[in-house]
Protein backbone atom coordinates (compact mmCIF):
# COMPACT_ATOMS: atom_id res chain seq x y z
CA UNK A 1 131.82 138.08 40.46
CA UNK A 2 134.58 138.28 43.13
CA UNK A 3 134.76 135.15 45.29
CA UNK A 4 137.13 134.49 48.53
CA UNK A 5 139.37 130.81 49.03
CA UNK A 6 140.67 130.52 52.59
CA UNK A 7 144.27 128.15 52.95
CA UNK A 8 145.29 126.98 56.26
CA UNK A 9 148.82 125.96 56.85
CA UNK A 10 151.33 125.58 59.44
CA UNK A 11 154.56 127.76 59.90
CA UNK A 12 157.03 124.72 59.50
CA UNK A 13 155.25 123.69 56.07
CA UNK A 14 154.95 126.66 54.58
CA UNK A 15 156.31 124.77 51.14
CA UNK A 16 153.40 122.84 51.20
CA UNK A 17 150.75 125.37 51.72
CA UNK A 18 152.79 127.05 48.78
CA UNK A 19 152.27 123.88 46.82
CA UNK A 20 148.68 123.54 47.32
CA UNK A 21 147.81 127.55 46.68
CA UNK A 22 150.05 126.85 43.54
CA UNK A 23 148.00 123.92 42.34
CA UNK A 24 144.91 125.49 42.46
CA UNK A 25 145.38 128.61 40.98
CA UNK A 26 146.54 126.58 38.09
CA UNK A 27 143.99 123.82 37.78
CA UNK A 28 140.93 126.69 38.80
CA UNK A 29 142.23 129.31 35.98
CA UNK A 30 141.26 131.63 38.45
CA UNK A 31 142.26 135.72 38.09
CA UNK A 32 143.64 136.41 41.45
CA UNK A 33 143.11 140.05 42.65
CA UNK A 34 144.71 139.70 45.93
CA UNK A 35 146.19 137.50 48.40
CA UNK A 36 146.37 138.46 51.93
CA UNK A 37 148.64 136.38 54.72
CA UNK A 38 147.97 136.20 58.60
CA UNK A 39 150.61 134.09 61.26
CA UNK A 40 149.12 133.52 64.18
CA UNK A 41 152.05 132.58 67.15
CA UNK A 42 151.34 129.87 68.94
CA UNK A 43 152.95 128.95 72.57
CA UNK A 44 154.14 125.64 73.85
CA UNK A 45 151.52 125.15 77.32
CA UNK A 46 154.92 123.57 78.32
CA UNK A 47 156.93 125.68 81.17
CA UNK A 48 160.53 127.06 80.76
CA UNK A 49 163.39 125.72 82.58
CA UNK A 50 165.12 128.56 82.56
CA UNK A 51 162.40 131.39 83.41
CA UNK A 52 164.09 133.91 81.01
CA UNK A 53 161.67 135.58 78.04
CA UNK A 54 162.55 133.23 75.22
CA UNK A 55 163.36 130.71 77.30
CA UNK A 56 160.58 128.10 76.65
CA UNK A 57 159.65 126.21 73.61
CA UNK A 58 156.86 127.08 70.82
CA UNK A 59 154.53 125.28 69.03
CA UNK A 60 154.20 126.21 65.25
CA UNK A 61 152.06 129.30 63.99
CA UNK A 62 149.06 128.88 62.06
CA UNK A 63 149.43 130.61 58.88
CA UNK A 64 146.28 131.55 56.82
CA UNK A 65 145.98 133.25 53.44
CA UNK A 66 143.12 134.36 51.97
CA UNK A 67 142.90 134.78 47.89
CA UNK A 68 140.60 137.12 46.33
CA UNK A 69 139.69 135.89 43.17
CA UNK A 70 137.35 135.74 39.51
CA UNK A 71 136.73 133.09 38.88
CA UNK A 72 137.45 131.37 35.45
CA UNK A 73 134.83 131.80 32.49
C-alpha cells in the first residue's frame, strides 16, 4: 500500500533537509515511487531603502517535499 511522508525545510539548509530525507529512506527500507519539491518565497515585512524591485531583503523560502512511498515488508 502506497503511503505519503511530508519534509519541511528551509531554503538556506537545504543540506540538512537532504540529510534527514537521506536517513530515512535508509533506516525505513522504504521503495520510493516519487518525490515531489515545492519553495515557497518568503518576503522580509522589512521596507526597502532604496524603493527599487529587488531592493529589499528576504526571508528564507520554505521548502517542502513530499515522498511517495511502499513501505518496507
Amino acid at each position: 500500500m502506497q503511503q505519503v511522508k511530508i519534509f519541511k525545510g528551509i531554503e538556506n539548509d537545504v543540506s540538512s533537509l537532504e540529510q534527514e530525507v537521506n536517513r530515512w529512506i535508509r533506516q525505513s527500507g522504504a521503495k520510493i515511487i516519487s518525490i515531489t519539491g515545492n519553495i515557497a518565497p518568503q518576503s522580509d515585512s522589512g521596507t526597502s531603502t532604496s524603493g527599487a524591485l529587488g531592493g529589499g531583503h528576504f526571508a528564507a523560502s520554505d521548502v517542502l517535499l513530499i515522498v511517495l512511498y511502499e513501505p518496507a515488508p
